[in-house]
Protein backbone atom coordinates (compact mmCIF):
# COMPACT_ATOMS: atom_id res chain seq x y z
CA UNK A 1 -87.15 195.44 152.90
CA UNK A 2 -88.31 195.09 149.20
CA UNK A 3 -84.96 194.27 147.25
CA UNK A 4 -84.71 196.65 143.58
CA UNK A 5 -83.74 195.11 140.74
CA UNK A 6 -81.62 197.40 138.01
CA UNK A 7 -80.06 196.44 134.74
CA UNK A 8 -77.37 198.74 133.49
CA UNK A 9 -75.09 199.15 130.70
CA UNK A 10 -71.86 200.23 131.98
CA UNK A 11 -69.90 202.46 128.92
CA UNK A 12 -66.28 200.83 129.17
CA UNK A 13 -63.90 201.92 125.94
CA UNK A 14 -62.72 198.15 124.68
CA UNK A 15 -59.49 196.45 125.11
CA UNK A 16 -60.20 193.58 123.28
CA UNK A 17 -58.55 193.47 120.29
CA UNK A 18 -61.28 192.05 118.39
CA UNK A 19 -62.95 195.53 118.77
CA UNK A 20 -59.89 197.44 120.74
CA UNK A 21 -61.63 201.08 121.44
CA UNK A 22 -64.70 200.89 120.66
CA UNK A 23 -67.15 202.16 123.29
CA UNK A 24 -69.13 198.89 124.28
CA UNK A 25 -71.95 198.56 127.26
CA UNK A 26 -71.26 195.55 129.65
CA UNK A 27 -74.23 194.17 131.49
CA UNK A 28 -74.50 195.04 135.06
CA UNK A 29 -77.32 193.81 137.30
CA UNK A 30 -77.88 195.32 140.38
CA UNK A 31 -80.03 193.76 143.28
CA UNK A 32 -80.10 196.65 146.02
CA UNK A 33 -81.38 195.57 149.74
CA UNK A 34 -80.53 198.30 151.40
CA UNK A 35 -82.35 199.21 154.58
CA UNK A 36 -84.12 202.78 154.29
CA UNK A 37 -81.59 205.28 155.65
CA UNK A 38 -78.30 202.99 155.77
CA UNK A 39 -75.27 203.19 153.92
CA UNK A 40 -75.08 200.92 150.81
CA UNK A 41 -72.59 198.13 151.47
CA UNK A 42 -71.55 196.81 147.57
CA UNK A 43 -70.78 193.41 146.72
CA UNK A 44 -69.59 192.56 142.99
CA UNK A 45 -69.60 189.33 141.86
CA UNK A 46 -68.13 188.03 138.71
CA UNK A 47 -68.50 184.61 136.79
CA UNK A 48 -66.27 182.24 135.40
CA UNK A 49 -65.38 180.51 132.04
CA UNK A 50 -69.03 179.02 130.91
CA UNK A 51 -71.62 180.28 132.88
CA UNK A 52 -73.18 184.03 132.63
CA UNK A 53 -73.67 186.18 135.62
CA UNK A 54 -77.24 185.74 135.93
CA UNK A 55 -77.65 182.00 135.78
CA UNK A 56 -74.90 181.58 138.38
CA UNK A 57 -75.67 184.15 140.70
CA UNK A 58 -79.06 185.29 139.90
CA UNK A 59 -81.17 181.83 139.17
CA UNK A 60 -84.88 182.62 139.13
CA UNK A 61 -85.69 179.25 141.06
CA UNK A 62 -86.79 178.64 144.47
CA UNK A 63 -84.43 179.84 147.16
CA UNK A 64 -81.16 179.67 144.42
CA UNK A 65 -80.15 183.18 143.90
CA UNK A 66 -77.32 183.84 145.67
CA UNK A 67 -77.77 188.00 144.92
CA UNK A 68 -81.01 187.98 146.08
CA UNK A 69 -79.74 186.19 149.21
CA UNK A 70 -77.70 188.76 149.89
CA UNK A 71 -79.68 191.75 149.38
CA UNK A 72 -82.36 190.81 151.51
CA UNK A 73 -79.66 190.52 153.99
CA UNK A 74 -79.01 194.52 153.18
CA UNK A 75 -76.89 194.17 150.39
CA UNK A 76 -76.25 196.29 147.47
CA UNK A 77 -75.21 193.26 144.92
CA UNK A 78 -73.82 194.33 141.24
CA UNK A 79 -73.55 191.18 139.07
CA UNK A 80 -70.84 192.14 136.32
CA UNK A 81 -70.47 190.03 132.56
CA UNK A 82 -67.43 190.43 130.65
CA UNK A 83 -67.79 191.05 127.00
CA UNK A 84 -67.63 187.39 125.11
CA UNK A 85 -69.86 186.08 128.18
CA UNK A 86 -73.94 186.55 128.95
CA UNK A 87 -75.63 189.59 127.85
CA UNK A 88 -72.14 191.87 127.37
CA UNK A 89 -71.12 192.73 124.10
CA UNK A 90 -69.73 189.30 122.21
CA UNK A 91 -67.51 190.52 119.48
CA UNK A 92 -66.91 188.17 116.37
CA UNK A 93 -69.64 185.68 118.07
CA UNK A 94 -72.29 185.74 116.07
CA UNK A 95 -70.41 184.13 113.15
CA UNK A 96 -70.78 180.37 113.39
CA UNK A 97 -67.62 180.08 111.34
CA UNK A 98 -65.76 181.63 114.86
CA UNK A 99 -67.29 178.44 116.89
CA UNK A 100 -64.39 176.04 117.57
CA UNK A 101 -63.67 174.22 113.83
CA UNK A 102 -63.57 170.91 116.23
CA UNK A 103 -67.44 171.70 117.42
CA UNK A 104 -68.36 173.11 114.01
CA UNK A 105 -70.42 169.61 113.23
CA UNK A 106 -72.72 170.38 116.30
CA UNK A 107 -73.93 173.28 114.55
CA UNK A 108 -76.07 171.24 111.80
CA UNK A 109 -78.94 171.91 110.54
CA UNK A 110 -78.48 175.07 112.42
CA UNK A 111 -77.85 177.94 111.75
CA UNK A 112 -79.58 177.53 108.32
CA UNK A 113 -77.42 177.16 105.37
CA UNK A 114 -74.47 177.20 107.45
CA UNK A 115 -71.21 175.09 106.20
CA UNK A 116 -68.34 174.45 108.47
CA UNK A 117 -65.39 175.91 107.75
CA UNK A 118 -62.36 178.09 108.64
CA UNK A 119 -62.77 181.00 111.58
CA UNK A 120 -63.64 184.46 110.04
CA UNK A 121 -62.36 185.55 113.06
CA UNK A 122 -58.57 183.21 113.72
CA UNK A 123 -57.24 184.33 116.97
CA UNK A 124 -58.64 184.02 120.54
CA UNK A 125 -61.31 186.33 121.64
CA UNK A 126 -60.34 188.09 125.16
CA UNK A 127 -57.06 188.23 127.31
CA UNK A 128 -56.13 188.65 131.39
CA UNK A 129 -55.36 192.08 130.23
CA UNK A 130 -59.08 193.24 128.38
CA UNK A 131 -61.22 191.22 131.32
CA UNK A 132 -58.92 193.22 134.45
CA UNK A 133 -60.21 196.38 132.43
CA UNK A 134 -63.51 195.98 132.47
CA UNK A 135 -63.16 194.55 135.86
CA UNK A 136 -61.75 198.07 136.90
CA UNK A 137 -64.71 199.99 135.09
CA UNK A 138 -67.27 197.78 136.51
CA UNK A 139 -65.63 198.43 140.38
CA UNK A 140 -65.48 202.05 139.66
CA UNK A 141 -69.18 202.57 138.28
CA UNK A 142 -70.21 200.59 141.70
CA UNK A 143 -68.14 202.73 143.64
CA UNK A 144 -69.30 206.01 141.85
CA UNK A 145 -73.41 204.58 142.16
CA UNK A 146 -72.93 203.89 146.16
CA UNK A 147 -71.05 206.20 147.00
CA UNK A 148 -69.17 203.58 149.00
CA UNK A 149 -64.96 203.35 149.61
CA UNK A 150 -64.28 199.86 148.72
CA UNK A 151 -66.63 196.97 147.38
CA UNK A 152 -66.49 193.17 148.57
CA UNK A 153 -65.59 190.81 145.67
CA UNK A 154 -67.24 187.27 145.45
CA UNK A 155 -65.73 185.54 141.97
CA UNK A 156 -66.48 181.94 140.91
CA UNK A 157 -63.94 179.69 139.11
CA UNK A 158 -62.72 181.14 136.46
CA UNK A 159 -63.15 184.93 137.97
CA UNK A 160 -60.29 184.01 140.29
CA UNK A 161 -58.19 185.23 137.61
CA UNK A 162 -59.71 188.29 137.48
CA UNK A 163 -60.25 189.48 140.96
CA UNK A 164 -57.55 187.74 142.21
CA UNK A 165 -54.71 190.09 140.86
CA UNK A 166 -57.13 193.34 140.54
CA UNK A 167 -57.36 193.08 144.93
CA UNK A 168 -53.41 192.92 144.50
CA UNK A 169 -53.14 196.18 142.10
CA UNK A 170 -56.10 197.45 144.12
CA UNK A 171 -56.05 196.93 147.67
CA UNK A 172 -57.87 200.47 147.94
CA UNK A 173 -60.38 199.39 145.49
CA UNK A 174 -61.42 196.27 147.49
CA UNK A 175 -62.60 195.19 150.93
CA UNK A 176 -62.25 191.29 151.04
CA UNK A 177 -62.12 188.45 148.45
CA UNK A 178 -64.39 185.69 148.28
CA UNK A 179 -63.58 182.98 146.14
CA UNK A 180 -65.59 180.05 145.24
CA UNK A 181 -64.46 177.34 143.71
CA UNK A 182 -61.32 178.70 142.29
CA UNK A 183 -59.04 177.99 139.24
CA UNK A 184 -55.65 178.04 140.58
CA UNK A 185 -52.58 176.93 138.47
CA UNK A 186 -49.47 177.25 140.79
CA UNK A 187 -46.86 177.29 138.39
CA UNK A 188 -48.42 178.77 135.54
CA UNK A 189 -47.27 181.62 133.34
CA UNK A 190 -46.86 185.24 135.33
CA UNK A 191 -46.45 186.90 131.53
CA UNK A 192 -48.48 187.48 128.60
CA UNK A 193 -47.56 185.58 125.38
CA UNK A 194 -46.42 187.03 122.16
CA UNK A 195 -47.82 188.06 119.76
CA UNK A 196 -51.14 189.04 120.84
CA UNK A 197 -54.25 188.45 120.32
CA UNK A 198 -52.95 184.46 120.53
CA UNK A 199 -53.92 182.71 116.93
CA UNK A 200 -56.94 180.19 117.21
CA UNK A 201 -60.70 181.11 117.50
CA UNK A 202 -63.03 182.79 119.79
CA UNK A 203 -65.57 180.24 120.74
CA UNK A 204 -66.14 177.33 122.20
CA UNK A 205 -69.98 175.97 122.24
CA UNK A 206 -71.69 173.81 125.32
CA UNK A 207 -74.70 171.98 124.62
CA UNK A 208 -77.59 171.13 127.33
CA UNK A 209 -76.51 167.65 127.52
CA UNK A 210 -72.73 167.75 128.12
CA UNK A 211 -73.99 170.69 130.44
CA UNK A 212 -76.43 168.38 132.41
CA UNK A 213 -73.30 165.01 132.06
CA UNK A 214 -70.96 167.52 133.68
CA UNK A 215 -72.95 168.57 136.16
CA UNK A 216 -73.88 164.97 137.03
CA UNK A 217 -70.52 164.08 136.97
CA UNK A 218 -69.80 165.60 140.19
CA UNK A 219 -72.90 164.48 142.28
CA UNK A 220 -72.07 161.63 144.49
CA UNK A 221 -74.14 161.83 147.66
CA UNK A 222 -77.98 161.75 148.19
CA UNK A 223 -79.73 164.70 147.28
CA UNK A 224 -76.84 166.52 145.77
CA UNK A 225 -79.01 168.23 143.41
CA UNK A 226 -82.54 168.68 143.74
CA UNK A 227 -84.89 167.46 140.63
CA UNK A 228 -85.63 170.72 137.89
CA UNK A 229 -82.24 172.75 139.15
CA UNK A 230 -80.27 171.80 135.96
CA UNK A 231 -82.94 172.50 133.67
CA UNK A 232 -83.81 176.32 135.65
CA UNK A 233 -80.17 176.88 134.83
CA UNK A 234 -79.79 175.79 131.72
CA UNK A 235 -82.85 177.81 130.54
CA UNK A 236 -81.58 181.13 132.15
CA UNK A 237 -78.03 180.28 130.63
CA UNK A 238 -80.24 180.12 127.03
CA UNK A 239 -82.18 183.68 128.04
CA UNK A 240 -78.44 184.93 128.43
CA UNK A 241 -77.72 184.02 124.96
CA UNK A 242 -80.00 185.38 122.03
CA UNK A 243 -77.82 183.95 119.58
CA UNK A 244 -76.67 180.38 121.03
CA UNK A 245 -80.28 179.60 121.56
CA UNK A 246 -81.45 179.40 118.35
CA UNK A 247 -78.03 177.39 117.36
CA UNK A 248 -78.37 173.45 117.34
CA UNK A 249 -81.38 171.65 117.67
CA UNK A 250 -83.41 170.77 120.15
CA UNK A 251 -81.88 173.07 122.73
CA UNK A 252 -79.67 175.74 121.77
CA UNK A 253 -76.00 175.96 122.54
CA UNK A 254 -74.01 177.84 125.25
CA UNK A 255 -71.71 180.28 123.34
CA UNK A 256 -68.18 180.26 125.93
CA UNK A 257 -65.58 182.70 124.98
CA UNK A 258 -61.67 181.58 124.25
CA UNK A 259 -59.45 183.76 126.08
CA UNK A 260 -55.74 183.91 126.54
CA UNK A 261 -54.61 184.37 130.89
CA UNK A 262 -51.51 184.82 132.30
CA UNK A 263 -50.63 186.43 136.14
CA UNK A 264 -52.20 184.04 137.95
CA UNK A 265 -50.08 181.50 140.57
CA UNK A 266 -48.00 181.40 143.72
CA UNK A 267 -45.58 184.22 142.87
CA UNK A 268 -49.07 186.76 142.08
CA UNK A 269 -50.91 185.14 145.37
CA UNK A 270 -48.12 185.89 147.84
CA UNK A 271 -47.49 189.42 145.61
CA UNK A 272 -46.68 192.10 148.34
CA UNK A 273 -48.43 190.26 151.14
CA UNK A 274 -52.05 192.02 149.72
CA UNK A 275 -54.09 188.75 149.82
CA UNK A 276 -54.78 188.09 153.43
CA UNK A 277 -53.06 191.16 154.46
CA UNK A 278 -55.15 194.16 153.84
CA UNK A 279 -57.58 192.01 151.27
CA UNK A 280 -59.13 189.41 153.63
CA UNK A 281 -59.73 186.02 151.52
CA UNK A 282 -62.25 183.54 152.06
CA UNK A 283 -61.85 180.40 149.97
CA UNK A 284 -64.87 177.78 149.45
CA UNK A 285 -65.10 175.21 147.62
CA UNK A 286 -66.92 171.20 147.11
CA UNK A 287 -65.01 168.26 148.34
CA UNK A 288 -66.34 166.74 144.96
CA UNK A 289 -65.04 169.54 142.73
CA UNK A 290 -63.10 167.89 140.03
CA UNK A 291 -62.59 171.67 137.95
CA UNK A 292 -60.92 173.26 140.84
CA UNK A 293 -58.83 170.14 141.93
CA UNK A 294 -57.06 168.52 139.01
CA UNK A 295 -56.62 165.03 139.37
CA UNK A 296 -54.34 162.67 138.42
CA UNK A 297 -51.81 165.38 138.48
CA UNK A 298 -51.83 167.60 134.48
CA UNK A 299 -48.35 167.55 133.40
CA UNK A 300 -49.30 170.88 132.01
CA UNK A 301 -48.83 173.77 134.52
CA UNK A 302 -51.53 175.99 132.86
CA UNK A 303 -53.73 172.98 133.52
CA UNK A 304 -52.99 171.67 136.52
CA UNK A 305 -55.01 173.08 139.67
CA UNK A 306 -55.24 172.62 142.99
CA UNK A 307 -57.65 175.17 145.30
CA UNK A 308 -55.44 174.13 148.73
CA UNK A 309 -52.42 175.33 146.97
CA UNK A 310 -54.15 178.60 146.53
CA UNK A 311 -54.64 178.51 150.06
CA UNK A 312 -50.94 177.67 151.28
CA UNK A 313 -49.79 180.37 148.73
CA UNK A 314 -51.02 183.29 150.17
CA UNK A 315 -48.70 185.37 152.15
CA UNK A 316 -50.67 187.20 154.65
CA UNK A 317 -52.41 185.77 157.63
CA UNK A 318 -55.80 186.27 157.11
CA UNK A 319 -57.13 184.12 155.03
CA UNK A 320 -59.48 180.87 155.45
CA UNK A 321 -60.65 177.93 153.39
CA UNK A 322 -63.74 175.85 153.92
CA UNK A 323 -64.74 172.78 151.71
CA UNK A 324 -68.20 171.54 151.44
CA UNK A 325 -69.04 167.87 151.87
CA UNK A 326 -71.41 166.86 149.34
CA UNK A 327 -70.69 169.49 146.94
CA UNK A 328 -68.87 170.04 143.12
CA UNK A 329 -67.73 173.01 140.81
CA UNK A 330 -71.55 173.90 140.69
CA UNK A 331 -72.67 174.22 144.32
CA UNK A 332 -74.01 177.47 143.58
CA UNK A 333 -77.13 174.76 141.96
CA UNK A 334 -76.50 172.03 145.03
CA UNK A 335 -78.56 171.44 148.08
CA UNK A 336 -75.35 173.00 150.23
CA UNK A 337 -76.54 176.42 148.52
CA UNK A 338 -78.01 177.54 151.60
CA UNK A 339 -74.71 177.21 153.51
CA UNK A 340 -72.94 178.87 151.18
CA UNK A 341 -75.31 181.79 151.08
CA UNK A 342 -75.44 181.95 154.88
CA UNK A 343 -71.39 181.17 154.47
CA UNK A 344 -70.79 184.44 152.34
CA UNK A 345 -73.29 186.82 154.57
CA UNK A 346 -70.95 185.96 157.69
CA UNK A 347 -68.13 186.07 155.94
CA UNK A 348 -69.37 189.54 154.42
CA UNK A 349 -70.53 190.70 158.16
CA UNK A 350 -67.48 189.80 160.38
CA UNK A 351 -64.76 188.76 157.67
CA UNK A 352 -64.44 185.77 160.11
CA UNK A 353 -65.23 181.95 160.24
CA UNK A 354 -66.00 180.17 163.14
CA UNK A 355 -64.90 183.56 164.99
CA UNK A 356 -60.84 183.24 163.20
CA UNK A 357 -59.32 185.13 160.71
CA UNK A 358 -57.21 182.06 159.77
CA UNK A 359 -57.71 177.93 159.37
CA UNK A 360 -58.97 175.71 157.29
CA UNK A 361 -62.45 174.14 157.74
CA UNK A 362 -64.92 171.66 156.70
CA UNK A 363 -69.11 172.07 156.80
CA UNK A 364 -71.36 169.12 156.23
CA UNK A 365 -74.93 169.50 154.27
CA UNK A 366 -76.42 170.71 157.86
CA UNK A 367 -73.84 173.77 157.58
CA UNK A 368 -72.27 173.12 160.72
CA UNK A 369 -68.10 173.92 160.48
CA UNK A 370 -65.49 171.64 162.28
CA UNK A 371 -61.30 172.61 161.79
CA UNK A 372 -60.49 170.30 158.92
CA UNK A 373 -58.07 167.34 159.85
C-alpha cells in the first residue's frame, strides 16, 4: 500500500498574544497508509521545545521516519507544528533583535547590517494556554478529515505538556497517549503567571554544533548513532526554517520559540483518574536521557524532571513505561529507532506491552522487553 503524502494549512484564529486573533495556517503533514477500503485509524504527533515536526518525525533518511513507519503499517499519521516552531506561522521571529540578547553575538556577520540590541518584541512568545488551542484545532481538523471518533496521540519531550492535559480535558477527543521521552516537573506550577504574555523575548537560537555536542552528549554505547544521522537532521531542521538558515555563518541557526507553561505535574497527571483510566499511556524513554531525567537533583521545581515520577503519578491502572538501553533524548535519530517504531505500532494495535496493560519494562538494542528490576 503506497503511503500519500499531504501538506495542509490548518486555519486556527490565534491565541498568542503576539498576534492574538489573527487567522494564522499551522503546518500539518499528513502521511496516509490506509489500506483500500478500511477505516482510517489517525495518529497525531506533536514535537517538543527545539525540534520541528518534520525532522523529528518525518526524517528523509534511510529507515528514520517514524510517520512513514507507521503508515505503511495502515496508518493515517498527521504531524502538527505549533506556531513559533517549523513551518507554522512564527510571529515576531523574523526580527533578529527578538533572538535571546545573551545569543545576539552569534548572529554576526549575519543577518547583514544587523547590530545587537534590545528585543523589538520584550515578552515571551507562546504560553500552555495558545499551544492547547491549536492542539484542539489540529485534533479536530484530523477528526473532521477521517471521519474517525478519537485520534491516538504520540508527543515527544516537550509535547508532554501539551497532550498531556488536552487527553485530561479531552478524554472523548483521544484514544491513548504515547509519550516519548517526556518533560515532567512534579512539583511545578498548576497556574498561569501574571501578567501575561511573561516579559523577556521570544527566541532562543541553536546552532549545528551545540546541536551535534548535545546530541553526542548522550551517546555512550557502540553504535548509538549511526555515521550521517546528525547531519540528515540537522539539514531538514534548516529546510524547516527559511529564516534561521540564512542566520550565522557557515550553517544557519535553529530559531526555538520562548514560551511560558504551567498545568503540568502530579496533581494534573492523577487529574480525575483520565490518564491510564480511559486514556491508556505508554511511556518510553532512553536510559541515557539526561533532558527527561534531571540529574543532580534542580533545586528549581520548574526544572527539575524525572520521567519515572510521571509514571508513579498517574492515577489509573493502565499505564506502562519502557526505557531503552542504549538510548538518549534523541532516540527518534538512534540505532534503537526500529524498536521504538515497532514499540509504538504494538502499542497502537493492542494498547498492550508484553501482553499487560500495566508494568514497567526494559528493551535492549535487539528490542527484546524483560519487567524492569
Amino acid at each position: 500500500m503506497p503511503v500519500v503524502t499531504t501538506d495542509h494549512k490548518v486555519t486556527h484564529k490565534s491565541t498568542v498574544p503576539a498576534n492574538k486573533d489573527e487567522i494564522v495556517e499551522l503546518f500539518v503533514r499528513e502521511r496516509n497508509g490506509t489500506p483500500p477500503g478500511q477505516p482510517r485509524k489517525p495518529v497525531l504527533m506533536l514535537h517538543g521545545r527545539s525540534v520541528p515536526a518534520v525532522a523529528g518525525f518525518d526524517l528523509p533518511y534511510k529507515t528514520y521516519s517514524w510517520a512513514e513507519s507507521l503508515a505503511k503499517a495502515g496508518y493515517d499519521v498527521f504531524l502538527m507544528e505549533l506556531q513559533g516552531s517549523g513551518l507554522s506561522p512564527r510571529p515576531e521571529m523574523d526580527d533578529p533583535h527578538n533572538v535571546n540578547p545573551a545569543q545576539q553575538q552569534l548572529l554576526t556577520p549575519r543577518p547583514p547590517g544587523f547590530t545587537p540590541g534590545p528585543p523589538s518584541y520584550p515578552y515571551q512568545l507562546t504560553n500552555s494556554s495558545s499551544d492547547r488551542d491549536e492542539l484542539d484545532t489540529v485534533v479536530q481538523f484530523v477528526l473532521d478529515q477521517t471521519g474517525a471518533a478519537k485520534v491516538a496521540f504520540i508527543g515527544w519531550s516537550a509535547a508532554a505538556f501539551h497532550m498531556g492535559p488536552y487527553a485530561i480535558d479531552h478524554p472523548d477527543r483521544v484514544a491513548s497517549l504515547f509519550l516519548l521521552a517526556p518533560i515532567f516537573p512534579a512539583d511545578g506550577s498548576s497556574t498561569p503567571p501574571s501578567p501575561l504574555p511573561q516579559p523577556g523575548f521570544p527566541m532562543f537560537i541553536g546552532g549545528k554544533t551545540g546541536f551535534v555536542r548535545a546530541l553526542d552528549g548522550e551517546v555512550h554505547c557502540v553504535d548509538q548513532r549511526e555515521p550521517g544521522v546528525a547531519d540528515a537532521a540537522w539539514a531538514t531542521i534548516m529546510k524547516c526554517d527559511p529564516v534561521g538558515s540564512t542566520w550565522g555563518p557557515p550553517t544557519g541557526f535553529n530559531r526555538i520559540r520562548n514560551f511560558v507553561r504551567w498545568g503540568w505535574n502530579r496533581t494534573t497527571a492523577a487529574q480525575g483518574g483520565v490518564l491510564g483510566g480511559s486514556v491508556p499511556v505508554l511511556i518510553v524513554y532512553g536510559d541515557n536521557d539526561t533532558q527527561a531525567n534531571t540529574s543532580p537533583h534542580n533545586p528549581d521545581p520548574e526544572l527539575n524532571f524525572s520521567v519515572p515520577e510521571l509514571y508513579d503519578s498517574i492515577a489509573g491502572s493502565h499505564k506502562l513505561m519502557v526505557r531503552l538501553a542504549c538510548a538518549g533524548h534523541s532516540v527518534v535519530w538512534e540505532m534503537q529507532h526500529k524498536n521504538l517504531h515497532n514499540l509504538s505500532k504494538h502499542w497502537l494495535d493492542h494498547l498492550k506491552v508484553d501482553g499487560k496493560t500495566q508494568g514497567v519494562f526494559d528493551m535492549d538494542p535487539d528490542g527484546i522487553l524483560s519487567p524492569a528490576p
